[in-house]
C-alpha atoms as a PDB file:
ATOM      1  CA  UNK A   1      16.731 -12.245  12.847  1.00  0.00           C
ATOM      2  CA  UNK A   2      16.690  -8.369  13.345  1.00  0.00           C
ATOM      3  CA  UNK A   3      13.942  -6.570  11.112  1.00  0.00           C
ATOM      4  CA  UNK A   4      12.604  -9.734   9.913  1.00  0.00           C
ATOM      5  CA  UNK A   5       9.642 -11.532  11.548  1.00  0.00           C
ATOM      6  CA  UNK A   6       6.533 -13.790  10.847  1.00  0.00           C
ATOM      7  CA  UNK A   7       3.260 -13.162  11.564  1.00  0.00           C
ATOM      8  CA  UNK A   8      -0.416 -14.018  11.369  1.00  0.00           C
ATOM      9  CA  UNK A   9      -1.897 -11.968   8.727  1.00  0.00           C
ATOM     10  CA  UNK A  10      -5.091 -10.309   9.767  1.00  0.00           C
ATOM     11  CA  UNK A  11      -7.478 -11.055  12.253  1.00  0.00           C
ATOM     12  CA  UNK A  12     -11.203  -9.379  12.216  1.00  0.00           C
ATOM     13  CA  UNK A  13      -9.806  -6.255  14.641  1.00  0.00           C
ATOM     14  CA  UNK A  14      -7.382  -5.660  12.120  1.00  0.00           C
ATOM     15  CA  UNK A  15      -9.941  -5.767   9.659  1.00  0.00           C
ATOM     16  CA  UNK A  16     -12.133  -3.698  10.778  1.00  0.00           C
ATOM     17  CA  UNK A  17      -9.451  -0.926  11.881  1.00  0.00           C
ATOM     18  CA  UNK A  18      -9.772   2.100   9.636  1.00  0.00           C
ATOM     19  CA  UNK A  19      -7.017   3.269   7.346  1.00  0.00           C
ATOM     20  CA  UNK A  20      -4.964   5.832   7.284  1.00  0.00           C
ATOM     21  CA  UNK A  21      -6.387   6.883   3.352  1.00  0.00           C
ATOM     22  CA  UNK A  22      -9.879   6.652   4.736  1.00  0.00           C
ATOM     23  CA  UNK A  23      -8.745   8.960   7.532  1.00  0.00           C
ATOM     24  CA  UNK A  24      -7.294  11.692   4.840  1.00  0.00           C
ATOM     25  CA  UNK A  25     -10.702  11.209   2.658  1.00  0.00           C
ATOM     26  CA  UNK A  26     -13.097  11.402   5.232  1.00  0.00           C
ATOM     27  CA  UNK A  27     -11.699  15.252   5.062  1.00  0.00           C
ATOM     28  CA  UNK A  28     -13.490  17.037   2.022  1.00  0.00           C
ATOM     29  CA  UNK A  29     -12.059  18.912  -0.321  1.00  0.00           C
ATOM     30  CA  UNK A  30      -8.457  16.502   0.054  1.00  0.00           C
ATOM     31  CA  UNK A  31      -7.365  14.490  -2.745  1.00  0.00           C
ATOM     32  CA  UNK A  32      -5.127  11.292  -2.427  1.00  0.00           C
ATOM     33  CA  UNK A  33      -3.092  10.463  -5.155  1.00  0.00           C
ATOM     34  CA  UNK A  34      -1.189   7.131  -5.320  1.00  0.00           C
ATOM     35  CA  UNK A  35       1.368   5.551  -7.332  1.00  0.00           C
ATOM     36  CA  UNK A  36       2.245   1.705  -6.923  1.00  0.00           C
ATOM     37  CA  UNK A  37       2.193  -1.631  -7.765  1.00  0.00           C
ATOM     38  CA  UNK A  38      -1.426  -3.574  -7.841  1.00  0.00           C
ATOM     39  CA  UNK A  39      -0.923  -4.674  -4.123  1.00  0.00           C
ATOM     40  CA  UNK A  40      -1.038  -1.074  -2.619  1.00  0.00           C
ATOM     41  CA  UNK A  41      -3.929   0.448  -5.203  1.00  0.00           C
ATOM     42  CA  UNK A  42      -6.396  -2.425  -4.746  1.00  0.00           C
ATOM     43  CA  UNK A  43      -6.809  -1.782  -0.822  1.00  0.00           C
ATOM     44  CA  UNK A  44      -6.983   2.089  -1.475  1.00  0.00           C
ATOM     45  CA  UNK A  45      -9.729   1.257  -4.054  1.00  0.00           C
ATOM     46  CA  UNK A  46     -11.203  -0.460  -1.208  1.00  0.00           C
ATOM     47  CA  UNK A  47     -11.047   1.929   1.411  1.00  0.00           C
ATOM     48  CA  UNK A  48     -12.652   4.739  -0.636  1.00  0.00           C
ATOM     49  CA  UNK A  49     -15.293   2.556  -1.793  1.00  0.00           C
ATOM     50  CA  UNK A  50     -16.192   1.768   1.269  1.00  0.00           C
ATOM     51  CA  UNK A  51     -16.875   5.505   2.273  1.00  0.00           C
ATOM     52  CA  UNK A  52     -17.872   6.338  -0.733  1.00  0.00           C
ATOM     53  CA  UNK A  53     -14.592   8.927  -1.974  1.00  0.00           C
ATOM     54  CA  UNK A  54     -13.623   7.439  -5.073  1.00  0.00           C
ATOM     55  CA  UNK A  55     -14.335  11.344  -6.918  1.00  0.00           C
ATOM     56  CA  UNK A  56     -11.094  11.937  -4.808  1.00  0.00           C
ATOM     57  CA  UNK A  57      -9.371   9.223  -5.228  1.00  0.00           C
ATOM     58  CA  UNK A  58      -6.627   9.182  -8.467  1.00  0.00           C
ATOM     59  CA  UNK A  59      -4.408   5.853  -8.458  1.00  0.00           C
ATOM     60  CA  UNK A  60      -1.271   5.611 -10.630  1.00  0.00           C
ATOM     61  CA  UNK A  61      -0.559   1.995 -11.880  1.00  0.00           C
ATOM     62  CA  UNK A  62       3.306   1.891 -12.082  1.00  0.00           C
ATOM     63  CA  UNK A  63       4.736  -0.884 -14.409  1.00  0.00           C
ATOM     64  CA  UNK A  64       7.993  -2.652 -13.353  1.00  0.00           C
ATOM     65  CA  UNK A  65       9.709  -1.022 -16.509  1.00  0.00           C
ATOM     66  CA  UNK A  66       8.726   2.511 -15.787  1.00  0.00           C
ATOM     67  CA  UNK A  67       9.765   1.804 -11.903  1.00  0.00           C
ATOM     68  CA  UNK A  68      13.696   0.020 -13.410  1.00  0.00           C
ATOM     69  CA  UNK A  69      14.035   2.989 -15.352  1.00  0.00           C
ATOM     70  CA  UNK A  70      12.852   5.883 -12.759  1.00  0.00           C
ATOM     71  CA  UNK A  71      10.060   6.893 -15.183  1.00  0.00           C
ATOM     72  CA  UNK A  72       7.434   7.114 -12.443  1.00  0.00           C
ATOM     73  CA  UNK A  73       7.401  10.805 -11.581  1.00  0.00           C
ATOM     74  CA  UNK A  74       5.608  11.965 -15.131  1.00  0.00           C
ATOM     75  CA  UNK A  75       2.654   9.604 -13.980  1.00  0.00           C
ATOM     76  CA  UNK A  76       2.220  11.063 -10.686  1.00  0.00           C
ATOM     77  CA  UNK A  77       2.294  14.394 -11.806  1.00  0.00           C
ATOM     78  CA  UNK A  78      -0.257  14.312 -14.111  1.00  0.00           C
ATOM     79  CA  UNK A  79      -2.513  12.531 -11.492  1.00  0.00           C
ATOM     80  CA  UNK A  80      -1.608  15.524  -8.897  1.00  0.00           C
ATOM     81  CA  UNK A  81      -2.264  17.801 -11.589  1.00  0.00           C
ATOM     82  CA  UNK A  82      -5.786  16.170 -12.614  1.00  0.00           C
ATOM     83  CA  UNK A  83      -6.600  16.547  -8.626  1.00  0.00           C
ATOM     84  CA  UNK A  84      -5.636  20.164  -7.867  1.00  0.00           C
ATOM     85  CA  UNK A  85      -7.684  21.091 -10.910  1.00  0.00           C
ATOM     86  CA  UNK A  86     -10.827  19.310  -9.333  1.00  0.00           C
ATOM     87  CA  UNK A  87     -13.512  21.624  -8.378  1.00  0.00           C
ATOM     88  CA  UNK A  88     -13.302  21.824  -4.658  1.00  0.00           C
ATOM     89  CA  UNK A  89     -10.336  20.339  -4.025  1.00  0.00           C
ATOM     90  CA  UNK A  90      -8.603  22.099  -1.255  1.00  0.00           C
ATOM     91  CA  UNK A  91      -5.640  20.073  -1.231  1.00  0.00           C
ATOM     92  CA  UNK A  92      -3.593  16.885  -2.494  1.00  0.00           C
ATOM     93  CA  UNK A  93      -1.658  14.408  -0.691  1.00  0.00           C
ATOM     94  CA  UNK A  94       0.724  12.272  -2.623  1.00  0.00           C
ATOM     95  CA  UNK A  95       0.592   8.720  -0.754  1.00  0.00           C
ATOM     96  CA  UNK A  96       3.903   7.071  -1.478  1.00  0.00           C
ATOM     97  CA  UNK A  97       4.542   3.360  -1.774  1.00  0.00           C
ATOM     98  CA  UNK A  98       7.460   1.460  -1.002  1.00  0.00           C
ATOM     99  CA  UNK A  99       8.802   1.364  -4.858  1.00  0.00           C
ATOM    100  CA  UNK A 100       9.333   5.347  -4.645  1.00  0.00           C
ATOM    101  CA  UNK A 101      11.294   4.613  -1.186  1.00  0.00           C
ATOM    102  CA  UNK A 102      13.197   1.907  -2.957  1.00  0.00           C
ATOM    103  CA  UNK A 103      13.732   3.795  -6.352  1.00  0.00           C
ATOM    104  CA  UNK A 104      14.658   7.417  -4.509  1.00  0.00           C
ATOM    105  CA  UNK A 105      11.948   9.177  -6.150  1.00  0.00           C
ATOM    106  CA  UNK A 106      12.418  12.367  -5.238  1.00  0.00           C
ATOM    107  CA  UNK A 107       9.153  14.276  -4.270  1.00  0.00           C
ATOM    108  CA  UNK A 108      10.873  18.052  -3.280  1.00  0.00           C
ATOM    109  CA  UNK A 109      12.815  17.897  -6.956  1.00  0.00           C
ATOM    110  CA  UNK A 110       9.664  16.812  -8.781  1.00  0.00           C
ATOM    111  CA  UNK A 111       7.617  19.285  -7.018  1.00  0.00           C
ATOM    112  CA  UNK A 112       9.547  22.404  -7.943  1.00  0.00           C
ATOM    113  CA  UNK A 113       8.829  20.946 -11.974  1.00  0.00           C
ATOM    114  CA  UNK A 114       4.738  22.149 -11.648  1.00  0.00           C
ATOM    115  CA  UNK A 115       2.444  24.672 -10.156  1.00  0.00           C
ATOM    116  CA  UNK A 116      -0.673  23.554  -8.358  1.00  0.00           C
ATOM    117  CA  UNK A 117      -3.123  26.235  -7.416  1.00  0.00           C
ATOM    118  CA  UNK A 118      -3.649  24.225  -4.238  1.00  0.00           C
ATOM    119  CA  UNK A 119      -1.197  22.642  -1.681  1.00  0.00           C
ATOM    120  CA  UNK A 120       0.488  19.522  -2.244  1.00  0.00           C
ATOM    121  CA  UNK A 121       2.543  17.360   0.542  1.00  0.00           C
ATOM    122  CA  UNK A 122       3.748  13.555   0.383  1.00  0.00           C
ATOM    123  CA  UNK A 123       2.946  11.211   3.199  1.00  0.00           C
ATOM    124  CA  UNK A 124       5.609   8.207   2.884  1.00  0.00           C
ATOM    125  CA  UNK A 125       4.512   5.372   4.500  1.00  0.00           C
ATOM    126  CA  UNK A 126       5.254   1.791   4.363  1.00  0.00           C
ATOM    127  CA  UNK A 127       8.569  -0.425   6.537  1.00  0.00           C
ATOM    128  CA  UNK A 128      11.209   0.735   4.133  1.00  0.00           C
ATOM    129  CA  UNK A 129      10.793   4.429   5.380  1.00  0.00           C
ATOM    130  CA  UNK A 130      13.362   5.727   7.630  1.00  0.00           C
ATOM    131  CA  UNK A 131      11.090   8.394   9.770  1.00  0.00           C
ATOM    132  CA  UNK A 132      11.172  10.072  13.030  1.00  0.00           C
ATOM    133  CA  UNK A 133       7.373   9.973  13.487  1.00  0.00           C
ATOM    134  CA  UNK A 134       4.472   7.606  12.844  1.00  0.00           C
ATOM    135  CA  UNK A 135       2.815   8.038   9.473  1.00  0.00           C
ATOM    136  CA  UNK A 136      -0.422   9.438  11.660  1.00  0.00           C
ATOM    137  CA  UNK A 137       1.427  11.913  13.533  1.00  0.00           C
ATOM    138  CA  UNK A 138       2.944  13.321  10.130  1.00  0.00           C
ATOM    139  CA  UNK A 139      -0.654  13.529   8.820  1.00  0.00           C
ATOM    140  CA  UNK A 140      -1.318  15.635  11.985  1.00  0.00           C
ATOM    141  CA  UNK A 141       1.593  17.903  11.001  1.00  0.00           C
ATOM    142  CA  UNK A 142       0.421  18.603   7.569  1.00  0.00           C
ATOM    143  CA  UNK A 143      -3.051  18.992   7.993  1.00  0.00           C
ATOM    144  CA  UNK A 144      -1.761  21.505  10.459  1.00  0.00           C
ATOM    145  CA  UNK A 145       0.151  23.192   8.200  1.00  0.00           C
ATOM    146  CA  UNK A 146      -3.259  23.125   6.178  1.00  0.00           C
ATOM    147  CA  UNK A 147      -5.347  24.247   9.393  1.00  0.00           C
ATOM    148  CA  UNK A 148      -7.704  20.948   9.049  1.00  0.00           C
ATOM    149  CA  UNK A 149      -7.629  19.937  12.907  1.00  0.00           C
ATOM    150  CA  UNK A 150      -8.306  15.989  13.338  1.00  0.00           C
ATOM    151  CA  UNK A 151     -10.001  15.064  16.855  1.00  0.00           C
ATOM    152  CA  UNK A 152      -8.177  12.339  18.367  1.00  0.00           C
ATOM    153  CA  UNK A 153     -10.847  11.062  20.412  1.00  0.00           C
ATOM    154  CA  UNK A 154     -12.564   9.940  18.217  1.00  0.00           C
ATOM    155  CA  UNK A 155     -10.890   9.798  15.240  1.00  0.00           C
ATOM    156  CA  UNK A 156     -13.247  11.984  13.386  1.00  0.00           C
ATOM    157  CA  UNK A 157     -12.551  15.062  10.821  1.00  0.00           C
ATOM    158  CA  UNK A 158     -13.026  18.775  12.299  1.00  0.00           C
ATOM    159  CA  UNK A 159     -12.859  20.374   9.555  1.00  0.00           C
ATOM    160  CA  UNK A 160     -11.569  24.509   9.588  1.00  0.00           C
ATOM    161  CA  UNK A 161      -9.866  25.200   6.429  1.00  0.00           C
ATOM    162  CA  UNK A 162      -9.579  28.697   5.131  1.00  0.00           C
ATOM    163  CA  UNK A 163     -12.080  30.108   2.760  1.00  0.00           C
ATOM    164  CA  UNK A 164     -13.825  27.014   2.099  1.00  0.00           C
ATOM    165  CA  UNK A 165     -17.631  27.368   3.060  1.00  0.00           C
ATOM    166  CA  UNK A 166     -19.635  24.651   4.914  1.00  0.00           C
ATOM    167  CA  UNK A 167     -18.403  21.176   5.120  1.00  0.00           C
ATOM    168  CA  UNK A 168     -22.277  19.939   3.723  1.00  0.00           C
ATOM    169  CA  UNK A 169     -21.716  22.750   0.755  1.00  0.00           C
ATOM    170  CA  UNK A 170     -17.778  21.825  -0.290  1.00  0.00           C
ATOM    171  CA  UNK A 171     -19.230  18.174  -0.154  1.00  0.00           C
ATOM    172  CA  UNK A 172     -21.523  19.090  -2.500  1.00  0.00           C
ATOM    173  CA  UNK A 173     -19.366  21.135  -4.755  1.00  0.00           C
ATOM    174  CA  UNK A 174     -16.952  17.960  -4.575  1.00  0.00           C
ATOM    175  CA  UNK A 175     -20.091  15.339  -5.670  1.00  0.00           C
ATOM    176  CA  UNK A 176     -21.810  17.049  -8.042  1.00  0.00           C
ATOM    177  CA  UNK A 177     -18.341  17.912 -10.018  1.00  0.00           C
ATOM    178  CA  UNK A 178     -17.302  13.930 -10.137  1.00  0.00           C
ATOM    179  CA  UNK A 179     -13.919  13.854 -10.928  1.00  0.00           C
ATOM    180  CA  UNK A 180     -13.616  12.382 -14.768  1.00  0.00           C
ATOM    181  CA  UNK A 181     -10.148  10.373 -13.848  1.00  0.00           C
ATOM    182  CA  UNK A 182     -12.338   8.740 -10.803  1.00  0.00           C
ATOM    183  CA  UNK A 183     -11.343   5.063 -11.046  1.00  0.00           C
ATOM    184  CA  UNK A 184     -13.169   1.759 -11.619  1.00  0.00           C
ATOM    185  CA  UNK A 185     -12.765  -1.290 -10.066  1.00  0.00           C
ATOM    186  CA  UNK A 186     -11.807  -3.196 -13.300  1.00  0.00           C
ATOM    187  CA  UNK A 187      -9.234  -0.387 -13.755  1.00  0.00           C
ATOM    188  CA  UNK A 188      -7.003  -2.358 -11.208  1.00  0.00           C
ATOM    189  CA  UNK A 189      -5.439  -5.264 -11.974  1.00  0.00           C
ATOM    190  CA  UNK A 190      -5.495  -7.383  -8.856  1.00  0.00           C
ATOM    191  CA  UNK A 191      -1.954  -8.653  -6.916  1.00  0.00           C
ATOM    192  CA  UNK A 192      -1.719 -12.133  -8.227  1.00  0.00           C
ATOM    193  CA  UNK A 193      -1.381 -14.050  -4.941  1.00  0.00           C
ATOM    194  CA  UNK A 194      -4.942 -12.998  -3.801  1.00  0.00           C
ATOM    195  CA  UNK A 195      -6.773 -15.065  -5.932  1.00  0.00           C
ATOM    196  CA  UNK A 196      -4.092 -17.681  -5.323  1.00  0.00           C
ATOM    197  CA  UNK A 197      -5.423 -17.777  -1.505  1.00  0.00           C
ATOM    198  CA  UNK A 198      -8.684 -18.083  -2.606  1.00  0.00           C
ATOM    199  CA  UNK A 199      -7.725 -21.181  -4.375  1.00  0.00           C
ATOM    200  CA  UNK A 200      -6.314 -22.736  -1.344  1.00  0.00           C
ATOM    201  CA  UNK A 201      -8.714 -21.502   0.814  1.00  0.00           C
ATOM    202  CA  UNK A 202      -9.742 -25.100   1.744  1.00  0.00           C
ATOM    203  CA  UNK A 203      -6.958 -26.993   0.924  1.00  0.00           C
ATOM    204  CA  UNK A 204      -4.701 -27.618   4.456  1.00  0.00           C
ATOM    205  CA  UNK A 205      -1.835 -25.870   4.330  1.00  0.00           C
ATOM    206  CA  UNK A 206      -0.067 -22.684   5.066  1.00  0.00           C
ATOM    207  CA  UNK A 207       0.442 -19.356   2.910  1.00  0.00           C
ATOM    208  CA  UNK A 208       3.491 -17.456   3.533  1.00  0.00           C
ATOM    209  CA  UNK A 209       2.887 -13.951   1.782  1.00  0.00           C
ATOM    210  CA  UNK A 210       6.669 -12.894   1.138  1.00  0.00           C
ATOM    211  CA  UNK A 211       6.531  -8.782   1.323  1.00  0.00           C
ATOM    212  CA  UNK A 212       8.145  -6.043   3.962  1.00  0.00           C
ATOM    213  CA  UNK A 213       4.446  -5.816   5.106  1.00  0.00           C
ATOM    214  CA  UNK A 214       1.940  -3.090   3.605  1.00  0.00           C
ATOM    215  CA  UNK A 215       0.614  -5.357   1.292  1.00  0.00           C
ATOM    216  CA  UNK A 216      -1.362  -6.911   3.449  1.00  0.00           C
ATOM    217  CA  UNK A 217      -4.140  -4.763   3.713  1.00  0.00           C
ATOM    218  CA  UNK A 218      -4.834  -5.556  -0.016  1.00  0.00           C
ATOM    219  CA  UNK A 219      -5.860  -8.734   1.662  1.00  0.00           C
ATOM    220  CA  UNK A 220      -9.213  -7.655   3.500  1.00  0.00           C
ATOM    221  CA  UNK A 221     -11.031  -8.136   0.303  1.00  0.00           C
ATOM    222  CA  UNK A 222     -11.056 -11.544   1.146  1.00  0.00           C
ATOM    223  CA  UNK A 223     -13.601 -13.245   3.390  1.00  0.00           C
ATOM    224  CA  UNK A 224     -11.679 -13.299   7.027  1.00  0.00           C
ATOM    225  CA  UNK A 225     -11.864 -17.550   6.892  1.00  0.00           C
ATOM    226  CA  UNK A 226      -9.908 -17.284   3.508  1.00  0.00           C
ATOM    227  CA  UNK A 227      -7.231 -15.912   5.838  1.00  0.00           C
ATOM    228  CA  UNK A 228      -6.843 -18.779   8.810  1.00  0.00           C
ATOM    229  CA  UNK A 229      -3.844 -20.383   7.661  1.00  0.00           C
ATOM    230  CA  UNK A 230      -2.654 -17.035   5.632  1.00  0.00           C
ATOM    231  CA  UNK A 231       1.105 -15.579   7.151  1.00  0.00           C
ATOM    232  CA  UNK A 232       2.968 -12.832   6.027  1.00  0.00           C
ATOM    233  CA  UNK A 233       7.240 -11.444   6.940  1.00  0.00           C
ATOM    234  CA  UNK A 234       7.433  -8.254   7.908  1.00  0.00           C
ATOM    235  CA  UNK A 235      10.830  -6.782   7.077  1.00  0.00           C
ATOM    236  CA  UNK A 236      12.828  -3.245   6.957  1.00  0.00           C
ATOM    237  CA  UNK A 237      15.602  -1.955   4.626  1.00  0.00           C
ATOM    238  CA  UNK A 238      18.413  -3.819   6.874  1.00  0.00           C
ATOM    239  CA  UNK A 239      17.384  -7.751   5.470  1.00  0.00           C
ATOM    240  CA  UNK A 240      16.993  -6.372   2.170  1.00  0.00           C
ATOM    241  CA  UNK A 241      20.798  -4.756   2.001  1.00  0.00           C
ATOM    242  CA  UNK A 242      21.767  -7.981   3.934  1.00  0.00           C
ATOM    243  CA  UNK A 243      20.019 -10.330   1.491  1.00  0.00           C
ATOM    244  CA  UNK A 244      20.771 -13.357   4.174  1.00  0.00           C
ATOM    245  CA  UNK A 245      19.015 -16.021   2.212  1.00  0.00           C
ATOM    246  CA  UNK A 246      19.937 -18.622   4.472  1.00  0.00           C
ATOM    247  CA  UNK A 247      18.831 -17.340   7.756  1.00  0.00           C
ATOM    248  CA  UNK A 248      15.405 -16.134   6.224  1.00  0.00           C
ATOM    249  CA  UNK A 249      15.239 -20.164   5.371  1.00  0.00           C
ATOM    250  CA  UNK A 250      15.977 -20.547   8.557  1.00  0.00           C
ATOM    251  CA  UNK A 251      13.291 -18.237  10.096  1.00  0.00           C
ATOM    252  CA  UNK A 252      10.503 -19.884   8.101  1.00  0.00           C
ATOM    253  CA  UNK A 253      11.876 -23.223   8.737  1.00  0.00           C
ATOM    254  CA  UNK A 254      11.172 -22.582  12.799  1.00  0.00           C
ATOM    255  CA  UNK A 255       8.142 -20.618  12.041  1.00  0.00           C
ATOM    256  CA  UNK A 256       6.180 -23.629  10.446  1.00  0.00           C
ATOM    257  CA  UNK A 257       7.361 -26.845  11.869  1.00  0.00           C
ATOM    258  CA  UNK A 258       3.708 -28.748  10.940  1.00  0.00           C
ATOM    259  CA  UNK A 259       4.482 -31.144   8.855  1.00  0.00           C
ATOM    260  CA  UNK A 260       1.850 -29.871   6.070  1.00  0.00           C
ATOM    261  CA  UNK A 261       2.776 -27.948   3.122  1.00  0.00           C
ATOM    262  CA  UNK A 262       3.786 -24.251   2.831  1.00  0.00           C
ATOM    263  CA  UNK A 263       3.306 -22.311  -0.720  1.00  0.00           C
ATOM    264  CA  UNK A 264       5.203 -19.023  -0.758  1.00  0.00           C
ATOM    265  CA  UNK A 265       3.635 -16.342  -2.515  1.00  0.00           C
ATOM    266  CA  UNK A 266       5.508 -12.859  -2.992  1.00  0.00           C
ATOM    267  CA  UNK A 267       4.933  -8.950  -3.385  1.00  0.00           C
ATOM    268  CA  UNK A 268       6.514  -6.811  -5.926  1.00  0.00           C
ATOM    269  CA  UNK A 269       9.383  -5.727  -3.535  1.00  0.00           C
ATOM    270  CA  UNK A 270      11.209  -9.009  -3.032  1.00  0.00           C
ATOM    271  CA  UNK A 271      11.504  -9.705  -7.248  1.00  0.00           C
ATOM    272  CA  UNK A 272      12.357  -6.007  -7.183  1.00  0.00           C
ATOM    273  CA  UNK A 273      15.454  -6.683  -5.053  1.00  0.00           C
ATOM    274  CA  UNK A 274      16.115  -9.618  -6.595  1.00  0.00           C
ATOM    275  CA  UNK A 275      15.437 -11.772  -2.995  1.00  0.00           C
ATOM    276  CA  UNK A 276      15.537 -15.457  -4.422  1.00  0.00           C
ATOM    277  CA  UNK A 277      12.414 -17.623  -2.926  1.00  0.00           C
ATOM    278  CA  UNK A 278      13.547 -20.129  -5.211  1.00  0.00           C
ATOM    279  CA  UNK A 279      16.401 -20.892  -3.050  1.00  0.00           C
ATOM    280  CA  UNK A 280      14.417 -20.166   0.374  1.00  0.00           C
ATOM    281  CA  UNK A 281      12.203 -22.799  -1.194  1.00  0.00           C
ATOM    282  CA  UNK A 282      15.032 -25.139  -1.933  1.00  0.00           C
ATOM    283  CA  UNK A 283      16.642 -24.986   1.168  1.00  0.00           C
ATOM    284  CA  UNK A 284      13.273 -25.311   3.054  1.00  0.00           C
ATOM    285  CA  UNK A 285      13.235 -28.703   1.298  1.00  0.00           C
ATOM    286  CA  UNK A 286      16.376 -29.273   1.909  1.00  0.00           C
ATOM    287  CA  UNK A 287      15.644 -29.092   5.551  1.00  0.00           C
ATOM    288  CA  UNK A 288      12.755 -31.457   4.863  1.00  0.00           C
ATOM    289  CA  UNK A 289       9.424 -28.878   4.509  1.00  0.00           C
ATOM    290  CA  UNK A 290       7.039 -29.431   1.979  1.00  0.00           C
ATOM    291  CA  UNK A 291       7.295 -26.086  -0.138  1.00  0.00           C
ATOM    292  CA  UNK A 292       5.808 -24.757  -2.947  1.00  0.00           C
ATOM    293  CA  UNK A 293       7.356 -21.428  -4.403  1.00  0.00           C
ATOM    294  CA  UNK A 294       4.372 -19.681  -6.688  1.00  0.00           C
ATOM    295  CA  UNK A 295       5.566 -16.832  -8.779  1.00  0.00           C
ATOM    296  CA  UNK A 296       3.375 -13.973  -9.951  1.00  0.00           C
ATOM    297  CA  UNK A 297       2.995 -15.256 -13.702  1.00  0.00           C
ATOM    298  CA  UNK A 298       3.488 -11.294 -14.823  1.00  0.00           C
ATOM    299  CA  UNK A 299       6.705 -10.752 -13.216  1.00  0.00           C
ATOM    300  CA  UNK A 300       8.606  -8.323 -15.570  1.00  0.00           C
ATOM    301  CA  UNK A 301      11.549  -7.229 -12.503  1.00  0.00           C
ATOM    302  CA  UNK A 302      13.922 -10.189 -13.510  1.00  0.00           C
END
C-alpha cells in the first residue's frame, strides 16, 4: 500500500543512534522549544537528560482541546519567549510535531506577533512534512544562517557564533543561570501505550503501535527486550486523506500471519484523524486474527 508500511520497532543500533534534539543541544547557548502530545515530549525529556541540557530544554504539553480549536500558538510563544530571555541563550529553535503539520499552525504568522532579542527558526520534522531536504540538512542551513558550523565527520558541535566568548565560559553562563521553566520528569505525562508494553512484555504476542512513525523514539525508555515482539506503521499524509480502512486491515492481516494474538495500540494522530482501529480490529477478526484494539483511556479527540 503506498506510504503505508510495517516495521520492527527498534533494534539496539537504533537505540543507540543519537537524535536530532541532542544534536541541536549539544550546541550551547541554543534552546529547543517543543510543543506536542506526550509521545514526542517524553523522548526529548530523554534525550536532554541523557546529556545533561534540560536548562535548555522548554516542552509545551498541548491538550487535544487546545490542538481542535488551534489554540496552540499562545503556548509556544510564551515557551520561546521564556528561552530567548535565558541568560546565554544565543538562539531558539522551535521543534515542531506532527499536530502543528496537521493543524496548519502557522510559524511565519505567529512569529511576526513577538520580538525575541535572539534568533528564532522552526525545524518541522516528523512523516507528515512535505520537505525538499532531510530534517539534518535543514539544521545545517540554519545553523548556517546562525554561523554555528556542525562537523560532519564526526557529528560533533564546532561552535563559532558571533560575540559569544568561549564555548567552556557560555557553558557556564548557561549552568549557573538554570533556566526556572527547566522541566521535571513528573512534569510529563507518559504516552499511554508504553506502560501497556511493559505489561505484555512477557506475555506472547505481538504489539502493533498504530502512529505515522516519530513516536517511536518515545519508546527507548524501555528496556530493548520489552521491544522483541513490539511493531509499529509508518505512514505519510496520502493514507491519512485516503483513510482506506480496509486495505490497512489488509496490510496487517499479511504482516502477522502467526496465529498468536495482536493488541493494537495507537498515537495521538490516528484518533486525531478520526482513523477507526475499531474496525481494523473487526475486520482483522473477521479475517480470523486474534486482535485486541486498546485505546488510550484519556482520549479527548472523539
Amino acid at each position: 500500500m503506498r506510504g503505508f508500511e510495517i516495521e520492527r520497532t527498534l533494534d539496539e543500533d537504533t537505540c543507540s543512534m543519537e537524535t536530532l534534539p541532542e544534536k541541536i543541544l549539544k550546541v550551547p547557548g541554543i534552546a529547543l522549544v517543543a510543543a506536542g502530545t506526550p509521545a514526542c515530549l517524553i523522548s526529548l525529556y530523554d534525550s536532554a537528560e541523557r546529556i545533561n541540557t534540560l536548562d535548555r530544554l522548554f516542552l509545551c504539553q498541548i491538550s487535544p482541546v487546545e490542538y481542535s480549536l488551534g489554540k496552540q500558538g499562545k503556548k509556544i510563544w510564551q515557551a520561546v519567549e521564556q528561552a530567548a530571555n535565558t541568560e546565554g541563550i544565543r538562539g531558539v529553535i522551535i521543534y515542531s510535531s506532527c499536530m502543528e503539520v496537521l493543524t496548519m499552525w502557522d510559524f511565519q504568522r505567529e512569529r511576526k506577533k513577538i520580538q525575541c532579542k535572539v534568533p528564532v527558526e522552526i525545524l518541522y520534522r516528523g512523516p507528515l512534512v512535505k520537505r525538499l531536504v532531510a530534517p539534518l540538512e535543514e539544521l545545517k542551513l540554519i545553523f548556517n544562517r546562525w554561523n554555528i558550523e556542525i562537523d560532519e565527520l564526526n557529528e560533533k558541535k564546532i561552535h563559532s557564533l558571533k560575540s559569544t566568548g568561549s564555548e567552556e565560559s557560555l557553558c557556564e553562563k548557561v549552568n549557573i543561570n538554570r533556566n526556572m521553566h527547566a522541566v521535571e520528569s513528573f512534569e510529563i505525562q507518559e504516552p499511554y501505550f508504553i506502560q501497556e508494553i511493559r505489561n505484555f512484555a512477557n506475555k506472547e504476542c505481538d504489539i502493533l503501535l498504530f502512529t505515522p512513525g516519530g513516536c517511536t523514539s518515545s519508546l527507548k525508555r524501555l528496556p530493548i527486550n520489552n521491544l522483541k515482539n513490539v511493531w509499529n506503521t509508518r505512514f505519510n499524509d496520502y493514507v491519512l486523506s485516503q483513510g482506506n480502512i480496509t486495505q490497512i486491515s489488509q496490510e496487517i492481516k499479511q504482516k502477522f500471519p502467526q496465529n498468536r494474538p495482536l493488541y493494537l495500540l495507537e498515537a495521538a494522530i490516528p484518533r486525531f484523524t478520526g482513523i477507526n482501529l475499531d474496525k481494523i480490529a473487526d475486520n482483522l477478526r473477521k479475517a480470523g486474527k486474534e486482535v485486541y484494539y486498546i485505546p488510550d483511556p484519556e482520549n479527548k479527540y472523539r
